[in-house]
N, C-alpha and C. Protein backbone atom coordinates (compact mmCIF):
# COMPACT_ATOMS: atom_id res chain seq x y z
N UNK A 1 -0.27 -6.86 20.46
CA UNK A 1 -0.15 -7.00 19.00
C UNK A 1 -0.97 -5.90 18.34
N UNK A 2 -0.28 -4.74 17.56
CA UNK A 2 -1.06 -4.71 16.56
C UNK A 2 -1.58 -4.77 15.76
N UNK A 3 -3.07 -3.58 14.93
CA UNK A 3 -3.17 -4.09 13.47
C UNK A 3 -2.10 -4.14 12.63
N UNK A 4 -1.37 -3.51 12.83
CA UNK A 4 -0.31 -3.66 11.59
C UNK A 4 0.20 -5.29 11.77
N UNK A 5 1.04 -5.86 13.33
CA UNK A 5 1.49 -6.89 13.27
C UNK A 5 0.86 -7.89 12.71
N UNK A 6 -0.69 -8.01 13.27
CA UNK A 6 -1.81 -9.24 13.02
C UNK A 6 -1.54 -9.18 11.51
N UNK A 7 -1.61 -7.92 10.88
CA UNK A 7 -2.09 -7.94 9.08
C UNK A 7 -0.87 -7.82 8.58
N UNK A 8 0.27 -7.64 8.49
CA UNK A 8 1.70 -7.77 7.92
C UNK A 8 1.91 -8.61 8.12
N UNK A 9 2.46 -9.37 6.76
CA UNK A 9 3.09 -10.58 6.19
C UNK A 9 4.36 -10.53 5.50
N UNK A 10 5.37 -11.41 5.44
CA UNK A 10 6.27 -11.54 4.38
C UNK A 10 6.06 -12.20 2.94
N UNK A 11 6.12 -12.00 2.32
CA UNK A 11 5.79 -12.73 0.64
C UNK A 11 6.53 -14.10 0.74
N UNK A 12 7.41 -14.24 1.73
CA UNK A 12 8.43 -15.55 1.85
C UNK A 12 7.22 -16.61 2.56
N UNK A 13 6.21 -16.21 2.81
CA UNK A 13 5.73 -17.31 3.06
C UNK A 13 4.73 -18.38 2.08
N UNK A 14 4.93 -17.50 1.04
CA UNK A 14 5.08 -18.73 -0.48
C UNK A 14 5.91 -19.63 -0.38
N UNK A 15 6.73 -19.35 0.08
CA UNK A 15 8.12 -20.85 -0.09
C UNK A 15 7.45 -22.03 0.98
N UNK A 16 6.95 -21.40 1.61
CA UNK A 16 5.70 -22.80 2.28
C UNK A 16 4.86 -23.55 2.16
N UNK A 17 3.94 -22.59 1.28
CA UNK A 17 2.95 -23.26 -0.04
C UNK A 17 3.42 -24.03 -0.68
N UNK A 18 4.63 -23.93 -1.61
CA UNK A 18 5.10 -24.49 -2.41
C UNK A 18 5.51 -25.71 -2.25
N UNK A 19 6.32 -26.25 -1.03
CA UNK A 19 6.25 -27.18 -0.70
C UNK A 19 5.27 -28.19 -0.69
N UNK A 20 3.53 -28.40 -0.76
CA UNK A 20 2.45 -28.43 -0.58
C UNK A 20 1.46 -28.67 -1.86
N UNK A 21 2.32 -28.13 -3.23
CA UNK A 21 1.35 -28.34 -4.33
C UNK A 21 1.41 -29.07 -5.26
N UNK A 22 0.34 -29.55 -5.74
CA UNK A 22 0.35 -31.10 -6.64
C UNK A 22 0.72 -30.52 -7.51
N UNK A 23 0.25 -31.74 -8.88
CA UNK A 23 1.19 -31.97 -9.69
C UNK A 23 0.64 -30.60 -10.94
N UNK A 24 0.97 -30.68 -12.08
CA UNK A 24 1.05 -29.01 -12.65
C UNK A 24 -0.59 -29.55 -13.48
N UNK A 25 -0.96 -28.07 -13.25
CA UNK A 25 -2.09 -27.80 -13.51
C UNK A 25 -2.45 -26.81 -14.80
N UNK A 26 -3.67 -26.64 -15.48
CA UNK A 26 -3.99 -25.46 -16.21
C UNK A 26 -4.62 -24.23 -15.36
N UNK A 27 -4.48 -23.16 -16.10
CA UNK A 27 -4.66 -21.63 -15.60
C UNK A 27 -5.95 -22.36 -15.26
N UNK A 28 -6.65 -21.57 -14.59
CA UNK A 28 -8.29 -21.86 -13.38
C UNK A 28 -8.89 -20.70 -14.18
N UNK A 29 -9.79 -20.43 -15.06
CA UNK A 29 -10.88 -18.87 -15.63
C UNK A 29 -11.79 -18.48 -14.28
N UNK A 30 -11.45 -16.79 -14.52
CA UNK A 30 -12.11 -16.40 -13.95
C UNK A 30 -13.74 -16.89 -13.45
N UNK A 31 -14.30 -17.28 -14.15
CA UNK A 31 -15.74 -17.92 -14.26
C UNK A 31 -15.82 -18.80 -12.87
N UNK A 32 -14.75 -19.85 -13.05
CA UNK A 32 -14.72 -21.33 -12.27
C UNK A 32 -13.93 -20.69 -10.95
N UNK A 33 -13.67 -19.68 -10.70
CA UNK A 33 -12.54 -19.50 -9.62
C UNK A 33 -13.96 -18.69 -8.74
N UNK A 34 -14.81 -17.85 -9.26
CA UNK A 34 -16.03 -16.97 -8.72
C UNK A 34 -17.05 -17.99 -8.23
N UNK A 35 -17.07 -19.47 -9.06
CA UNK A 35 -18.02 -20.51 -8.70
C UNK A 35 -17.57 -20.89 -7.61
N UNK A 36 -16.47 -21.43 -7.64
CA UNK A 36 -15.92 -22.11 -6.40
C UNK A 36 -16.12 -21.04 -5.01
N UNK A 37 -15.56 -19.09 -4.77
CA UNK A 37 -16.16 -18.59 -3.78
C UNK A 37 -17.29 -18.59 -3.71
N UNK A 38 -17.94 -18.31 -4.61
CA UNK A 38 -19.57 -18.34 -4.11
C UNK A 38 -20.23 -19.62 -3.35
N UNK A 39 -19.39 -20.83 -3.67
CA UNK A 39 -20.18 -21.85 -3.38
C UNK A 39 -19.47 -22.46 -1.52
N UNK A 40 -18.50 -21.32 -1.48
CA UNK A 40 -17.73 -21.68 -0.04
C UNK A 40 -18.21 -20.92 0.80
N UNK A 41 -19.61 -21.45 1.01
CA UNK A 41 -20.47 -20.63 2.31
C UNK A 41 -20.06 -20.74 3.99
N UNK A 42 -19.22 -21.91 4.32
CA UNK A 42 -18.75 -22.48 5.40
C UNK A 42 -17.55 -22.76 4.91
N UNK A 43 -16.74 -22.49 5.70
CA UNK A 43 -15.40 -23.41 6.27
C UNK A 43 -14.13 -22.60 7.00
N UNK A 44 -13.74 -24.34 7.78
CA UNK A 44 -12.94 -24.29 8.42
C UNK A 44 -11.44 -24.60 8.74
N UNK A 45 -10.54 -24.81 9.03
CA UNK A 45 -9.32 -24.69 8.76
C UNK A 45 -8.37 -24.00 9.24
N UNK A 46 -6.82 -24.45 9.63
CA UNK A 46 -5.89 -23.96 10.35
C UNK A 46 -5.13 -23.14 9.43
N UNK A 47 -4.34 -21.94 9.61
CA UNK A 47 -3.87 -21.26 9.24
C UNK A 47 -2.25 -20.72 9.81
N UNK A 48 -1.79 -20.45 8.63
CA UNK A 48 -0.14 -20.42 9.03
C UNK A 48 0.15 -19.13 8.77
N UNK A 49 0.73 -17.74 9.69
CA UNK A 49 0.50 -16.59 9.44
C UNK A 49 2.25 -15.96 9.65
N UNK A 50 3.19 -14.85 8.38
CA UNK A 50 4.48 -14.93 9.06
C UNK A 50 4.62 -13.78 9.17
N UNK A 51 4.46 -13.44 10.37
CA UNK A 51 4.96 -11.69 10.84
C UNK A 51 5.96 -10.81 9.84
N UNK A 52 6.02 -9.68 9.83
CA UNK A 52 7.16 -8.81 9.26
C UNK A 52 8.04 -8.52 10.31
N UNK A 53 7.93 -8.79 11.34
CA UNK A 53 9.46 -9.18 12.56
C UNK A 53 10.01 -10.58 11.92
N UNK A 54 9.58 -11.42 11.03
CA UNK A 54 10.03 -13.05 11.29
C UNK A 54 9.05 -13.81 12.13
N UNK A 55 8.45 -13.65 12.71
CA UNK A 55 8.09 -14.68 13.35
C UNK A 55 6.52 -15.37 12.80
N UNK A 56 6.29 -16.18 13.34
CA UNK A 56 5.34 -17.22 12.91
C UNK A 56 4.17 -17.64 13.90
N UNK A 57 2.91 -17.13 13.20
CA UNK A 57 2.08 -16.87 13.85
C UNK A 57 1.08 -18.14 13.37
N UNK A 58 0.13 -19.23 14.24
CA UNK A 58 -0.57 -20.22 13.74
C UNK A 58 -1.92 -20.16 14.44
N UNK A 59 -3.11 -20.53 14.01
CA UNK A 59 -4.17 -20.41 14.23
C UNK A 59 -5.63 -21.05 13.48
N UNK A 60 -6.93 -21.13 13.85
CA UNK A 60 -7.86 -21.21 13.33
C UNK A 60 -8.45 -20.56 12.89
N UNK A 61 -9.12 -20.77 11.39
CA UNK A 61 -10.05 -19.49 10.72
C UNK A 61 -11.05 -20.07 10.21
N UNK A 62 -12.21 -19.77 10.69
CA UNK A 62 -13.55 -19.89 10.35
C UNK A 62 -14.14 -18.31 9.64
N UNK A 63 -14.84 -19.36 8.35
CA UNK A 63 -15.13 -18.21 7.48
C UNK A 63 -16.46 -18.86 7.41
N UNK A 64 -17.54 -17.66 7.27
CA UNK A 64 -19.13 -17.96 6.86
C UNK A 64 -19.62 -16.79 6.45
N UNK A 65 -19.63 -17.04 5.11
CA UNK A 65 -20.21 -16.36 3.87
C UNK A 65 -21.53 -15.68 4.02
N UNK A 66 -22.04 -15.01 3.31
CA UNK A 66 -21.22 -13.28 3.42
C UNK A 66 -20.82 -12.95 4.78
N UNK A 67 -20.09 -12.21 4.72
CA UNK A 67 -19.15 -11.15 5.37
C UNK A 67 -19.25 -11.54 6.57
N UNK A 68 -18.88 -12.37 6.73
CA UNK A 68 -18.18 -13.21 8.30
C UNK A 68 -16.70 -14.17 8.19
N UNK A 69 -15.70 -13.74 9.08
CA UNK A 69 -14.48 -14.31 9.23
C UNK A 69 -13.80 -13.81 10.00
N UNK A 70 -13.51 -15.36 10.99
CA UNK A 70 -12.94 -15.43 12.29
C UNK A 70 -11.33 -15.76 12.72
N UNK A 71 -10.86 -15.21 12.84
CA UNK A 71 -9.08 -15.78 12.80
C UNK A 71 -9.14 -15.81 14.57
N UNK A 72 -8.79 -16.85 14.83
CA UNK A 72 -8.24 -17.11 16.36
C UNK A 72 -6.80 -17.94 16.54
N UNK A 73 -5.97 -16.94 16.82
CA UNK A 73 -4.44 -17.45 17.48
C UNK A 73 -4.21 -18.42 18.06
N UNK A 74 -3.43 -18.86 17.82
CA UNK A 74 -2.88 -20.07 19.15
C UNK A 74 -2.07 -19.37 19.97
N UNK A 75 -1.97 -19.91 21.24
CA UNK A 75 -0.92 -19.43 22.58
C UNK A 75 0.42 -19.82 21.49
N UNK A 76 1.49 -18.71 21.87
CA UNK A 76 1.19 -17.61 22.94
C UNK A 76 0.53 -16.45 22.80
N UNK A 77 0.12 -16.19 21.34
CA UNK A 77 -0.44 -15.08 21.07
C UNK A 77 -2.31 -15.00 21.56
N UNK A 78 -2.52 -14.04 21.88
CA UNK A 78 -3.84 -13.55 22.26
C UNK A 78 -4.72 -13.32 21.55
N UNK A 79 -4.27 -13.03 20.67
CA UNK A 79 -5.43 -11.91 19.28
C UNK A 79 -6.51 -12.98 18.80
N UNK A 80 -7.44 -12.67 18.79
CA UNK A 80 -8.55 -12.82 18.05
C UNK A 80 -8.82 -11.27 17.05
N UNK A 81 -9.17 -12.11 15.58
CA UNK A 81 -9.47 -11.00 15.02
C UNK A 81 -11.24 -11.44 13.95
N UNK A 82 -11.86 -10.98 14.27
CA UNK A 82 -13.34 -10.98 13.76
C UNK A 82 -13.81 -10.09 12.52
N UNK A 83 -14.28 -10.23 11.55
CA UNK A 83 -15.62 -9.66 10.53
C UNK A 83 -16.73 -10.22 10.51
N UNK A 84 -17.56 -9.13 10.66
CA UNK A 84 -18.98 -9.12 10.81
C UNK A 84 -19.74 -8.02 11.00
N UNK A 85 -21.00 -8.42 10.75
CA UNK A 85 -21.81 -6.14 10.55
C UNK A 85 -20.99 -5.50 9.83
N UNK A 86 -20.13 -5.92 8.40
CA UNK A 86 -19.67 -4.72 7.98
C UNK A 86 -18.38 -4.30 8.77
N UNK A 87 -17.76 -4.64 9.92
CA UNK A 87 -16.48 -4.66 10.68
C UNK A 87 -15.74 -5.24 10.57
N UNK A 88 -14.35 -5.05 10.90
CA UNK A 88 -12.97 -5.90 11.20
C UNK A 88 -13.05 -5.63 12.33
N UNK A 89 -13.02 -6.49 13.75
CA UNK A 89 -12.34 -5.84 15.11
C UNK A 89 -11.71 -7.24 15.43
N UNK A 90 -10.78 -5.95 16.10
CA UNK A 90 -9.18 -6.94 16.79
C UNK A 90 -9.40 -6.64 17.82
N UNK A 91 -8.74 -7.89 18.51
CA UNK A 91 -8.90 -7.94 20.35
C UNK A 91 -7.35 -8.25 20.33
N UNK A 92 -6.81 -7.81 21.41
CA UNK A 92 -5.62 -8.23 21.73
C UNK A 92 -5.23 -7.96 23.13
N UNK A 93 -5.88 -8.79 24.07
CA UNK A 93 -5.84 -8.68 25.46
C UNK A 93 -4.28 -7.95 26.11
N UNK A 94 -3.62 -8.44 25.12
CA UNK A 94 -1.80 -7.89 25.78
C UNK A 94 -1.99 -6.19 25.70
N UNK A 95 -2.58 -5.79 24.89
CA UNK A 95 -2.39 -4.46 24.85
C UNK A 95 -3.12 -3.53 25.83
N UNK A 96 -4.31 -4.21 26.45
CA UNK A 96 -5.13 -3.41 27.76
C UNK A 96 -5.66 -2.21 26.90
N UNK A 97 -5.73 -2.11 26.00
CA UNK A 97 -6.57 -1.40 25.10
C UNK A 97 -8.15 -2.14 24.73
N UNK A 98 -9.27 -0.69 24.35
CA UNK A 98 -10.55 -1.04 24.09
C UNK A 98 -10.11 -2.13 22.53
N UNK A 99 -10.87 -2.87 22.45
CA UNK A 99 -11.04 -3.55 20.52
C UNK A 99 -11.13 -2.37 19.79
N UNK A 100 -10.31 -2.79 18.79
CA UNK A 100 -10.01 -1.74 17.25
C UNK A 100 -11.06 -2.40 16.15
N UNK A 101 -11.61 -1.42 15.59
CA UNK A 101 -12.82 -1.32 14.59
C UNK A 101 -12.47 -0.66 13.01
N UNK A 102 -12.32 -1.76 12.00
CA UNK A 102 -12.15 -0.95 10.72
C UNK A 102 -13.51 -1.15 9.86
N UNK A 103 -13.29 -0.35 9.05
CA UNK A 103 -14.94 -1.09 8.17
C UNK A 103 -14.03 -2.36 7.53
N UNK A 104 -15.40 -3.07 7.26
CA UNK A 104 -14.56 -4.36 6.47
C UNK A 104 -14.38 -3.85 5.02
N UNK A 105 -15.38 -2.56 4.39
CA UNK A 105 -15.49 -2.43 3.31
C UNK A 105 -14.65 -2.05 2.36
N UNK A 106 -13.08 -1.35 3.49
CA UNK A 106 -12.20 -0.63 2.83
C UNK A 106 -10.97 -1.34 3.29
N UNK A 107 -11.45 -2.84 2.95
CA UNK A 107 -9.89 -4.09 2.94
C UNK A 107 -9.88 -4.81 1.98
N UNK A 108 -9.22 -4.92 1.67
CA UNK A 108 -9.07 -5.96 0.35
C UNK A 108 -10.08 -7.14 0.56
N UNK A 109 -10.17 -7.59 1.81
CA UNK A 109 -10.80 -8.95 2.38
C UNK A 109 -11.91 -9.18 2.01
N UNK A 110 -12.72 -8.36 2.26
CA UNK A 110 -14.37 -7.94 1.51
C UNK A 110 -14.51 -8.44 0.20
N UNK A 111 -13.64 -8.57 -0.70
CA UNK A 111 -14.32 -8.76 -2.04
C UNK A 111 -14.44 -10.46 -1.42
N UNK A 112 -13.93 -11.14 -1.10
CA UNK A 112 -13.74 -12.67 -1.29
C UNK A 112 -15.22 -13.01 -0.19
N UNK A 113 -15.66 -12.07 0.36
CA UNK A 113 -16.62 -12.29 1.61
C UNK A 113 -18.04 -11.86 0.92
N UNK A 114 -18.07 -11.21 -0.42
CA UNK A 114 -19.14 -10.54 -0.62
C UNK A 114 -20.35 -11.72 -1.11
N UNK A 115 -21.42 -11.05 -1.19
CA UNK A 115 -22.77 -12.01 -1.32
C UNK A 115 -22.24 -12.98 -2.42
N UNK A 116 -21.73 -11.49 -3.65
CA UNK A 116 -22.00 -12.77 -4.92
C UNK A 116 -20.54 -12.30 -5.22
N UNK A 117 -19.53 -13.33 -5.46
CA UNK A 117 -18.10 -12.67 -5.67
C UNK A 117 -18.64 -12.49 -7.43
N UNK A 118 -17.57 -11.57 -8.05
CA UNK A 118 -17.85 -11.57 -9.68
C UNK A 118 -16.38 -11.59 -10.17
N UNK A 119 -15.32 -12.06 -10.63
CA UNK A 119 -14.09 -11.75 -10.79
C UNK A 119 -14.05 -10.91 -12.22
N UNK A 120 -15.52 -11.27 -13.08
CA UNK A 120 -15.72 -10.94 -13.96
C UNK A 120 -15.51 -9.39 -14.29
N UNK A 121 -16.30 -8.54 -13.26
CA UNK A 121 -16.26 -7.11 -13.02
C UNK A 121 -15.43 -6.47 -13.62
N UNK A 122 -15.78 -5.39 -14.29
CA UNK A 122 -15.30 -4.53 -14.94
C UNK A 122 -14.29 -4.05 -13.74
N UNK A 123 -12.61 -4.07 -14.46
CA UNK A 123 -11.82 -3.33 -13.06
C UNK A 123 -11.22 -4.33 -12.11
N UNK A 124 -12.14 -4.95 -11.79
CA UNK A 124 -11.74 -6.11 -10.65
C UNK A 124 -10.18 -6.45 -10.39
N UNK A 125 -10.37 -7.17 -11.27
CA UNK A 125 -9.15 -8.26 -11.94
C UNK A 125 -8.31 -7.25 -12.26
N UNK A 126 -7.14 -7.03 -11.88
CA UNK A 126 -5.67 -6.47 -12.02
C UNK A 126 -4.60 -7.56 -12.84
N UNK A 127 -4.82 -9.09 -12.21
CA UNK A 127 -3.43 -9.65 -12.24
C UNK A 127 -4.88 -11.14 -12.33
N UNK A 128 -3.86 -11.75 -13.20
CA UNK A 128 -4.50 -13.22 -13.30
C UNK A 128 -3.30 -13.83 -14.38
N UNK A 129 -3.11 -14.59 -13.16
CA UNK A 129 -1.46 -15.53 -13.46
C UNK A 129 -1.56 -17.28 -13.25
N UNK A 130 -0.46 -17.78 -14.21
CA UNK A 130 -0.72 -19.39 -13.56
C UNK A 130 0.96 -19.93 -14.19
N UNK A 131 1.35 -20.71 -13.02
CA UNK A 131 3.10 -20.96 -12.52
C UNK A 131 3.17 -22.56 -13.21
N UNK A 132 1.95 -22.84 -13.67
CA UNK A 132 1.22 -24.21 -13.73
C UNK A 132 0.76 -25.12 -12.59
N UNK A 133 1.95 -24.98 -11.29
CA UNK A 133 1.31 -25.45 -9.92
C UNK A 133 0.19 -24.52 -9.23
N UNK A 134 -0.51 -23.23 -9.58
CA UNK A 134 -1.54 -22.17 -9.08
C UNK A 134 -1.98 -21.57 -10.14
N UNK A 135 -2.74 -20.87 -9.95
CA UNK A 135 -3.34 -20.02 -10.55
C UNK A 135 -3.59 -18.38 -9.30
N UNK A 136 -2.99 -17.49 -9.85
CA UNK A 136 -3.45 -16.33 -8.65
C UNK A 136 -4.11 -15.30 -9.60
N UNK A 137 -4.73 -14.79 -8.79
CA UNK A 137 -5.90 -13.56 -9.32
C UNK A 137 -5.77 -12.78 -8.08
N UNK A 138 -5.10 -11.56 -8.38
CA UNK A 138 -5.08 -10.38 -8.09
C UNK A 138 -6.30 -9.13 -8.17
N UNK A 139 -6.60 -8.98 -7.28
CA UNK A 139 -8.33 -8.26 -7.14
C UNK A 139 -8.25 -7.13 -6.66
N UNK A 140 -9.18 -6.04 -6.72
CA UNK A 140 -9.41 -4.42 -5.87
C UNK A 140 -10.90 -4.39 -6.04
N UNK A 141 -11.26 -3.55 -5.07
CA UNK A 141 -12.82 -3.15 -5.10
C UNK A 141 -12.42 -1.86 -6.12
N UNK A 142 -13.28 -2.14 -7.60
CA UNK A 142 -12.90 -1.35 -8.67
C UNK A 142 -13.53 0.05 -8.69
N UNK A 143 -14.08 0.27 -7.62
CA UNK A 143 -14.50 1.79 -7.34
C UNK A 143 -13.79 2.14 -6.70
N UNK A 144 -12.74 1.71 -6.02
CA UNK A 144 -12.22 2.31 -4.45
C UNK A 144 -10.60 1.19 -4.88
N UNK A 145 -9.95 1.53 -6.10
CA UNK A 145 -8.60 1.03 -5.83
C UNK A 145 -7.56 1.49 -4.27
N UNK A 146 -8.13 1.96 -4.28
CA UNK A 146 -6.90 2.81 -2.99
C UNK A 146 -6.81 2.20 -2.04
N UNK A 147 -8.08 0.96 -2.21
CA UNK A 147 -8.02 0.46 -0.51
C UNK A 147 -7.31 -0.56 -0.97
N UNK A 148 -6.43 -0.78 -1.78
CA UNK A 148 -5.45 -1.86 -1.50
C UNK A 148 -6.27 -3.01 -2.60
N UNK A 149 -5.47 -4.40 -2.63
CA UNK A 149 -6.15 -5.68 -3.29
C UNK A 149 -5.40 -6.69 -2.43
N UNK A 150 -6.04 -7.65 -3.39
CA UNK A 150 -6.04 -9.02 -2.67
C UNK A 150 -5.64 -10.12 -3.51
N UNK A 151 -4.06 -10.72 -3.42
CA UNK A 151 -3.91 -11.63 -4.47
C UNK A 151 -4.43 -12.78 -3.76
N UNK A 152 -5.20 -14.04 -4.68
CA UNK A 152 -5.92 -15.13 -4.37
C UNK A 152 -4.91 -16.45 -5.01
N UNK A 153 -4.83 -16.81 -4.14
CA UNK A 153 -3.35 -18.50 -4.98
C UNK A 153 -4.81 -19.25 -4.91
N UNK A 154 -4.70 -20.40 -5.98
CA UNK A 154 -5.66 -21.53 -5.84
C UNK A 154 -4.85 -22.34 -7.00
N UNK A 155 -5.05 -24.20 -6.30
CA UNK A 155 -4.53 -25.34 -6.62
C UNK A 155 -6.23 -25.85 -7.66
N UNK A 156 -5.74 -26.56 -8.56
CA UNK A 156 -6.59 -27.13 -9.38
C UNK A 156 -7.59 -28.83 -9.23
N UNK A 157 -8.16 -29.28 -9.49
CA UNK A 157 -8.28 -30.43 -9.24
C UNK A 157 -8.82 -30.94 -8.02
N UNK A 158 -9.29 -30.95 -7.30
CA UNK A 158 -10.18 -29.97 -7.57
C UNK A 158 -10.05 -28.22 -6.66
N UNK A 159 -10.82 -27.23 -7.64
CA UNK A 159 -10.50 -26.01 -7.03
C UNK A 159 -10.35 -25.89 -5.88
N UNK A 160 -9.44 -25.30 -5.27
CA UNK A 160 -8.57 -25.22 -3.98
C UNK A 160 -8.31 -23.94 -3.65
N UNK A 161 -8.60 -22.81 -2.30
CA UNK A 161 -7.94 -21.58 -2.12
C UNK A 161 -7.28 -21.99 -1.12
N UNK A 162 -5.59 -21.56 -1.49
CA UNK A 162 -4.48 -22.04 -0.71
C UNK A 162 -3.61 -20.60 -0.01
N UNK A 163 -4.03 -19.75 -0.47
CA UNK A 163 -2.95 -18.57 -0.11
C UNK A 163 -3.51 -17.39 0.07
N UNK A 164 -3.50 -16.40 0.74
CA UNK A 164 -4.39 -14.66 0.31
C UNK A 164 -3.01 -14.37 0.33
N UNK A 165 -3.22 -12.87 -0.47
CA UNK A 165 -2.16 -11.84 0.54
C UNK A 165 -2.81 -10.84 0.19
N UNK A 166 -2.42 -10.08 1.02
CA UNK A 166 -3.36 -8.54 0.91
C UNK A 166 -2.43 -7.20 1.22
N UNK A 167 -2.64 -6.13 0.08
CA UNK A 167 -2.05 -5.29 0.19
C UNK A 167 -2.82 -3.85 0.36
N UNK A 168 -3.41 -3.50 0.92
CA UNK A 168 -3.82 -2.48 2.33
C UNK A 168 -2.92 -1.40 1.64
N UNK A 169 -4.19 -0.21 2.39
CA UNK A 169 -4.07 1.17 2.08
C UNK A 169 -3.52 1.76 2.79
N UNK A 170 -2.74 0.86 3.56
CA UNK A 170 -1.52 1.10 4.43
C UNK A 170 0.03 1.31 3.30
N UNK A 171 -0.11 0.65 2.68
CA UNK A 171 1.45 0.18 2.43
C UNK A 171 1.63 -1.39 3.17
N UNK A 172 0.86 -1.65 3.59
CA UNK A 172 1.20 -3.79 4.76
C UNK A 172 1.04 -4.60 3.52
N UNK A 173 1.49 -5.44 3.83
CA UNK A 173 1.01 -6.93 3.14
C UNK A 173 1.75 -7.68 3.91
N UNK A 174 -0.19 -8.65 3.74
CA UNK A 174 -0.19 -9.63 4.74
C UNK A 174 -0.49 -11.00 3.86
N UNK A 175 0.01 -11.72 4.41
CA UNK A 175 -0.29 -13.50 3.81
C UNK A 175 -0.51 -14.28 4.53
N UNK A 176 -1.77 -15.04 4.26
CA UNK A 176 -2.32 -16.20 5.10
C UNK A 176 -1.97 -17.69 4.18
N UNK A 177 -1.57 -17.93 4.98
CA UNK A 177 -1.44 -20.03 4.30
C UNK A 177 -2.55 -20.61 4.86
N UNK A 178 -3.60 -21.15 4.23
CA UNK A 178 -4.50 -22.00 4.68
C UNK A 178 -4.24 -23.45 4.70
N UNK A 179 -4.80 -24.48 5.91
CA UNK A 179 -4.22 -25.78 5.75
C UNK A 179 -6.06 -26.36 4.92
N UNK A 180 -5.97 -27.47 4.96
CA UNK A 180 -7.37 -27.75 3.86
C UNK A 180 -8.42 -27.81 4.74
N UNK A 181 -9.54 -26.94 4.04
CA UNK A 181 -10.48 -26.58 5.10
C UNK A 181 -11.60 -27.66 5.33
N UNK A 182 -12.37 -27.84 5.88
CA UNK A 182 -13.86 -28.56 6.45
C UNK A 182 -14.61 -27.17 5.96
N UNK A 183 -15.16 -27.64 4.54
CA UNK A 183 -16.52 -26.92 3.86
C UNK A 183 -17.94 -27.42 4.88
N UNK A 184 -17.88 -28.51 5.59
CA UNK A 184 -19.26 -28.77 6.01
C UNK A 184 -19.00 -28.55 7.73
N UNK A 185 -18.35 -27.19 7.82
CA UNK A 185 -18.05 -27.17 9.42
C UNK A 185 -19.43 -26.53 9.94
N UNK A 186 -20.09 -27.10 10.59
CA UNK A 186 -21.42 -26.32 11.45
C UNK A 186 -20.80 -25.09 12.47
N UNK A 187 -21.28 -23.81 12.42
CA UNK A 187 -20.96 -22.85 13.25
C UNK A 187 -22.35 -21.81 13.47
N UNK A 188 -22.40 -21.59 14.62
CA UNK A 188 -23.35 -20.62 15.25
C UNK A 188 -22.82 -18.99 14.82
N UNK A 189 -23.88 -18.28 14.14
CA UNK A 189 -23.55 -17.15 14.12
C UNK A 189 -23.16 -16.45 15.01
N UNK A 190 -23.03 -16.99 16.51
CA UNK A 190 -22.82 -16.03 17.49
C UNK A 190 -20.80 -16.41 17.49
N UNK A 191 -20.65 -17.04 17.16
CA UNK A 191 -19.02 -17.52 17.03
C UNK A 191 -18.54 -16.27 15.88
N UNK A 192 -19.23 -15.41 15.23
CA UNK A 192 -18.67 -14.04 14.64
C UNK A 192 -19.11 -12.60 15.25
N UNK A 193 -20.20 -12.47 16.59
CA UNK A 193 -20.30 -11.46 17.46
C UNK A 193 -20.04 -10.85 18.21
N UNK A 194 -18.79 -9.67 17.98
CA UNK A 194 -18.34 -8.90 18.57
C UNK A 194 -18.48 -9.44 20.72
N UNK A 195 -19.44 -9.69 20.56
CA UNK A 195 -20.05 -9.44 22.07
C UNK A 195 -20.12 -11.00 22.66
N UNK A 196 -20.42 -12.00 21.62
CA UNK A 196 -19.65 -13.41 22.15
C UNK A 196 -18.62 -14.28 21.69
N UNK A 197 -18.06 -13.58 20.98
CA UNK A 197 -17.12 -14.45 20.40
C UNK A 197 -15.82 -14.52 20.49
N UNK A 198 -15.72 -14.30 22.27
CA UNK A 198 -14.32 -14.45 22.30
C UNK A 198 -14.00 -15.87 22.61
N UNK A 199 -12.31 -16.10 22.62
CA UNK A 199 -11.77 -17.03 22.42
C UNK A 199 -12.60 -18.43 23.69
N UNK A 200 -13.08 -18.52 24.64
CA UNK A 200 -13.26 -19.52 25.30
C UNK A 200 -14.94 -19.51 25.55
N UNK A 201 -15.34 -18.48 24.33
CA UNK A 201 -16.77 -18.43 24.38
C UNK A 201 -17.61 -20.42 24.38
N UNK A 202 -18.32 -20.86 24.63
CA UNK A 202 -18.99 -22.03 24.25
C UNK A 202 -19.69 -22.12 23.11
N UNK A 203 -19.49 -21.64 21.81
CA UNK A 203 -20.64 -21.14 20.98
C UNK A 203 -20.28 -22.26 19.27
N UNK A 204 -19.50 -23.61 19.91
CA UNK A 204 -19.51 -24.04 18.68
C UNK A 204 -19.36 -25.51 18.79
């Protein structure tokens, strides 16, 4: 698998979400949408991922604030993909290749991982929309548009992040469906270290 496969998504995998969201809501302000990341220091949760071949990729993602987040595949796929130190690295045992290393700093992903999110930021904010069932906020690191953004779906009632997609200085976009996470999941920092954290590590 590559980076491109792991991080390319179809936009059709909104029609999955949708299925999934309560009843209609008001737009979410920037203010209350920055409270809610900041205050999601832990969690855990299964994830529904849909290739740009079609196919359908499912897995676990553990996220721990700042700049740590863990995506691990289910069989049949191999990939583990990790942030941490400032890195993205992908493992993908099928390929008999060394792990691939991006900075985390030049992905869309980073803003939602940073110490203190601000949606407020001058620049930030591109796109801030609401369908009445979501609210999405469309984001870039406002010094460095080029590296792509990051639209954010979130359900109301309480605040909910249900969707990413990310559009990379590639030309990719990728979309993650989150299922509802465990905010009080206990995890060992070594479950985001390059050096133990592969898939059958004991570290949680």
């Amino acid at each position: 698998m590559t980076f491109m496969k792991i991080w390319t998504l179809l936009p059709a995998a909104a029609i999955m979400l949708a299925t999934a969201m309560p009843a209609a809501a008001q737009k979410i302000s920037l203010d209350a949408l920055s409270s809610y990341l900041n205050g999601l220091s832990t969690a855990k949760g299964a994830f529904t991922q849909v290739n740009d071949d079609g196919t359908i990729s499912t897995g676990t993602i553990f996220i721990k604030r700042p700049g740590r987040i863990r995506f691990e595949y289910n069989p049949p796929e191999q990939a583990l993909v990790l942030a941490s130190g400032g890195a993205v690295v992908i493992y993908d045992p099928k390929t008999n290749q060394s792990p691939e290393s991006y900075p985390l700093a030049r992905t869309p992903l980073s803003i939602i991982l940073e110490q203190n999110v601000d949606l407020n930021r001058a620049r930030m904010v591109v796109g801030h929309t609401s369908n009445d069932k979501t609210t999405t906020v469309t984001a870039q690191d406002p010094e460095h548009p080029e590296y792509g953004n990051i639209q954010l779906v979130f359900t109301a009632n309480p605040i909910e992040l249900r969707q990413w997609v990310i559009n990379d200085d590639a030309g990719s976009r990728t979309t993650v469906i989150l299922g509802e996470l465990d905010k009080n999941a206990q995890m060992n920092n070594s479950l985001f270290n390059p050096l133990t954290a592969l898939p059958n590590a004991n570290d949680r």
